[in-house]
C-alpha atoms as a PDB file:
ATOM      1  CA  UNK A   1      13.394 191.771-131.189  1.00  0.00           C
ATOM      2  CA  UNK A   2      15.099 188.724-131.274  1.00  0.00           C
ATOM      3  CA  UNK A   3      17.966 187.374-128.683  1.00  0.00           C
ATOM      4  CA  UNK A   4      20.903 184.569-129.435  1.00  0.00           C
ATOM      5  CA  UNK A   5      22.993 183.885-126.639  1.00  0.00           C
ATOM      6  CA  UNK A   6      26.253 181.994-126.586  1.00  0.00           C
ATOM      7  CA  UNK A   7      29.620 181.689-125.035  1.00  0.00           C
ATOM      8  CA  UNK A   8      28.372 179.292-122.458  1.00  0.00           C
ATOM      9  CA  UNK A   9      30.262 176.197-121.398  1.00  0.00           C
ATOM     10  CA  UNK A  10      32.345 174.404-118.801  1.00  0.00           C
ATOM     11  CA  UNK A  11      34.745 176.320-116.571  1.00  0.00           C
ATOM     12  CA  UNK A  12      37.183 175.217-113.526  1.00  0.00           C
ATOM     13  CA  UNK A  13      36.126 177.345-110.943  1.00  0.00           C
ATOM     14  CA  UNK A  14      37.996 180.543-110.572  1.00  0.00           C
ATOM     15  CA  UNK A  15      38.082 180.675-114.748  1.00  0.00           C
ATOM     16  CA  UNK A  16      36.489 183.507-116.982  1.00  0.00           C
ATOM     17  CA  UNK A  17      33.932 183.179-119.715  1.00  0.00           C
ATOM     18  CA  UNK A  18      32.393 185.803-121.828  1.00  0.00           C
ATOM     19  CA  UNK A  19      28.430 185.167-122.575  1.00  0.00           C
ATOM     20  CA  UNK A  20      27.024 186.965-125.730  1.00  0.00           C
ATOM     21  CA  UNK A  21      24.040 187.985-126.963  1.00  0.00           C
ATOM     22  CA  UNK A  22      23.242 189.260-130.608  1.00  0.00           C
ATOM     23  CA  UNK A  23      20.256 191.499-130.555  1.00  0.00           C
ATOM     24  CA  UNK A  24      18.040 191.588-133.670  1.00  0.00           C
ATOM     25  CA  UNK A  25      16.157 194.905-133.411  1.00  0.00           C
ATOM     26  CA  UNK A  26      13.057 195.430-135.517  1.00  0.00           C
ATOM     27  CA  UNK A  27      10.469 198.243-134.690  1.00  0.00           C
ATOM     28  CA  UNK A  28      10.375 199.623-130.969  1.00  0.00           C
ATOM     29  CA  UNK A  29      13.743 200.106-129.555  1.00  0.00           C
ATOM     30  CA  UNK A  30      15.567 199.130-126.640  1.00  0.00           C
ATOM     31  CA  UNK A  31      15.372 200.211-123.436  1.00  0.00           C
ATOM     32  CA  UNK A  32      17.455 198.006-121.120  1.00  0.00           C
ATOM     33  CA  UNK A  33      19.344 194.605-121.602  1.00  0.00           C
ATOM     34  CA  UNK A  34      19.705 191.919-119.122  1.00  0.00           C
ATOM     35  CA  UNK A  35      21.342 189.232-118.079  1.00  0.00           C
ATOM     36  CA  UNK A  36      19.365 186.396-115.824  1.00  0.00           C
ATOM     37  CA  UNK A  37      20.217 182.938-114.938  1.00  0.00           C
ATOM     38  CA  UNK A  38      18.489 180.120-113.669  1.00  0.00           C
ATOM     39  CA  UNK A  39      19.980 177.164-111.992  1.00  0.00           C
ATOM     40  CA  UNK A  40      18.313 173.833-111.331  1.00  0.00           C
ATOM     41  CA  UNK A  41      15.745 173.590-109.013  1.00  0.00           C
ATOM     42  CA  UNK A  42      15.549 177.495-108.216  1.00  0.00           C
ATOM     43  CA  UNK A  43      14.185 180.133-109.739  1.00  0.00           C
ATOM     44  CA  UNK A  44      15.301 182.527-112.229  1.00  0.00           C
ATOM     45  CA  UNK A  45      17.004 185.439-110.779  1.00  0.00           C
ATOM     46  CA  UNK A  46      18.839 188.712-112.249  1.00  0.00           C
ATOM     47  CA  UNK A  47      22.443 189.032-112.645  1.00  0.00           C
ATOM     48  CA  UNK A  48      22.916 192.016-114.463  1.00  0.00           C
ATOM     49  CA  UNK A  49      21.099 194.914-116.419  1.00  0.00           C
ATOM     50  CA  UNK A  50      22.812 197.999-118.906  1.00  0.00           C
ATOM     51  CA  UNK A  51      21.123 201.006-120.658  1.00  0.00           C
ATOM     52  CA  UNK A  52      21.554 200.698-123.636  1.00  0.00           C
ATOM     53  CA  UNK A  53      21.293 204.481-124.759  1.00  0.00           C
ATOM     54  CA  UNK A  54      23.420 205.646-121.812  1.00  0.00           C
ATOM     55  CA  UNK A  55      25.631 202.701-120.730  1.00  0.00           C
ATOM     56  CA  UNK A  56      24.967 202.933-116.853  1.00  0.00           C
ATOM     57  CA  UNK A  57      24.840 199.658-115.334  1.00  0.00           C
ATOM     58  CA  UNK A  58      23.661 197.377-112.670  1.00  0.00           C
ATOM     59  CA  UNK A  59      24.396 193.983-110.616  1.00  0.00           C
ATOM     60  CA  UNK A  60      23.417 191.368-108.248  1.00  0.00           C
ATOM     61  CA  UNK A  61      25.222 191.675-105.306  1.00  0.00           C
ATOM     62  CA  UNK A  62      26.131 188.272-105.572  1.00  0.00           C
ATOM     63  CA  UNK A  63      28.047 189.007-108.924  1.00  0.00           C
ATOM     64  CA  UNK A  64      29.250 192.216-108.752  1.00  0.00           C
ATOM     65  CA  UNK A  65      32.939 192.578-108.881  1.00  0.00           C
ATOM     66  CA  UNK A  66      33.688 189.319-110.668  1.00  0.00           C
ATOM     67  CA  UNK A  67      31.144 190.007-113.377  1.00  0.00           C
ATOM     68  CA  UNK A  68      30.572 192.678-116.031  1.00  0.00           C
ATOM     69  CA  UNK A  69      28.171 193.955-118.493  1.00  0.00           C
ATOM     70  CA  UNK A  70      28.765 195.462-121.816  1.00  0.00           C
ATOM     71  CA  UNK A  71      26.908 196.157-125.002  1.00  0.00           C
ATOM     72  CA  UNK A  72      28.185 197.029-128.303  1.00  0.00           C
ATOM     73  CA  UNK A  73      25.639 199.052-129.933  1.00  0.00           C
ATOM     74  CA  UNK A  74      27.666 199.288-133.412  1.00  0.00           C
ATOM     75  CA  UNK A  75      27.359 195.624-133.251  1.00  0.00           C
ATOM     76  CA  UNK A  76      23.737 195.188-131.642  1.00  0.00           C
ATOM     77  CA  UNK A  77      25.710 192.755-128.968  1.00  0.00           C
ATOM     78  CA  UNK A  78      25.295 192.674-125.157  1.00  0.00           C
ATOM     79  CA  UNK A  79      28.290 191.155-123.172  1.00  0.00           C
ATOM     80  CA  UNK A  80      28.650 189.411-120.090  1.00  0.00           C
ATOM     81  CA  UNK A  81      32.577 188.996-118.805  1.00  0.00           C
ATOM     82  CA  UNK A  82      32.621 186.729-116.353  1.00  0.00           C
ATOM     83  CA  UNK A  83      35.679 186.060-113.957  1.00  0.00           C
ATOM     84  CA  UNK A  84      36.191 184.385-110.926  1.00  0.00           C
ATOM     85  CA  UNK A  85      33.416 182.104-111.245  1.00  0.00           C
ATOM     86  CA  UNK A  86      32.113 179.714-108.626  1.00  0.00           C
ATOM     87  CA  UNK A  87      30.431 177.005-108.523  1.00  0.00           C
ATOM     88  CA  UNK A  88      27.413 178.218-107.313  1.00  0.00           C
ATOM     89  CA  UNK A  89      27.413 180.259-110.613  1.00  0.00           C
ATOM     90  CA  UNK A  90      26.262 177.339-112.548  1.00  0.00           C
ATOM     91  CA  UNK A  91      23.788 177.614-114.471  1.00  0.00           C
ATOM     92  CA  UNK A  92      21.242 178.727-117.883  1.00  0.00           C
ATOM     93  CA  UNK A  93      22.201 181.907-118.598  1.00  0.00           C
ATOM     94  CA  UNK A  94      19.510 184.249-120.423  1.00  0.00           C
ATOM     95  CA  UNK A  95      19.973 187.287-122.374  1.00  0.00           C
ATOM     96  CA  UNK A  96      16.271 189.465-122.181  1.00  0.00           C
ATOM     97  CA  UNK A  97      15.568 192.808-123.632  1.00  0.00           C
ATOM     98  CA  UNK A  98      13.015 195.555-122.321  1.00  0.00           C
ATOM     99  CA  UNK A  99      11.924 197.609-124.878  1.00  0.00           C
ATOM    100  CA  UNK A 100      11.142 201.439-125.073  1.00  0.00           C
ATOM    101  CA  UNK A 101       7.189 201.734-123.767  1.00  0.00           C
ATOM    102  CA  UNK A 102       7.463 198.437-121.996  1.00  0.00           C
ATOM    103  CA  UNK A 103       7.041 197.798-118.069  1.00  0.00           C
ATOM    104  CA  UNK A 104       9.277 194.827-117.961  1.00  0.00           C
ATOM    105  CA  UNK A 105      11.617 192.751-119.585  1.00  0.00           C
ATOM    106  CA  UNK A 106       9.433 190.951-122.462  1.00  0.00           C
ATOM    107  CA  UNK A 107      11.759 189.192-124.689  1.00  0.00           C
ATOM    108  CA  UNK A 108      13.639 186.684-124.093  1.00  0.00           C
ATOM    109  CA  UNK A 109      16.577 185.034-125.425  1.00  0.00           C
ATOM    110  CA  UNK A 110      16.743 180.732-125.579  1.00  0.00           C
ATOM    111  CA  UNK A 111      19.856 180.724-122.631  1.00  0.00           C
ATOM    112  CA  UNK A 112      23.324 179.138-122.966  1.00  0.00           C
ATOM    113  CA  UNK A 113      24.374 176.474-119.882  1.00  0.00           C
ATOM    114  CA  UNK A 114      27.077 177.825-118.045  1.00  0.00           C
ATOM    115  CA  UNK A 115      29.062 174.848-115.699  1.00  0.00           C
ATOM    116  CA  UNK A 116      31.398 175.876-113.505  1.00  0.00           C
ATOM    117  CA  UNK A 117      33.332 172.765-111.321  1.00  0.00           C
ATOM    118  CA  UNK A 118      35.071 173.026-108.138  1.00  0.00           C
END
């Protein structure tokens, strides 16, 4: 499985982006699809997760109701819509994948910077 992100960039706060992530399946499928982020000097915590058979979804509670998570499985893409950002929503944004017979998320996409200014 491989993972590109994009979509990531600079943002007034209380703008929108939409992250993507192109998932290159190969072998074992997918289980879930994630969304984490890391911002500088803390650790990497999870934003968002979606089935991908079924669709059902989760959320931070510090994200839910501004963000949300899609996939388009026609596509192989996972989405992350983004709206009333705030600054403390700054930062690398990583796509990850957990894959059928897997305990965890294991793969890992390279993250796209996400800057949002008051």
């Amino acid at each position: 499985v491989q993972l590109q992100a994009s979509g990531g960039g600079l943002v007034q706060a209380g703008g929108s982006l939409r992250l993507s992530c192109d998932v290159s399946i190969r072998g074992t499928g997918i289980l879930f699809m994630g969304w984490f982020r890391q911002a500088p000097g803390k650790e990497r915590e999870f934003v968002s997760q979606i089935s991908w058979s079924r669709g059902s979804t989760s959320y931070a509670d510090s994200v839910k109701g501004r963000f949300t998570i899609s996939r388009d499985s026609v596509k192989s893409t996972v989405y992350l819509q983004m709206n009333s950002l705030k600054p403390e929503d700054t930062a690398v944004y990583f796509c990850a994948g957990w894959r059928l017979g897997r305990s965890k998320y294991e793969v890992w996409g390279q993250g796209t910077l996400v800057t949002v200014s008051s």
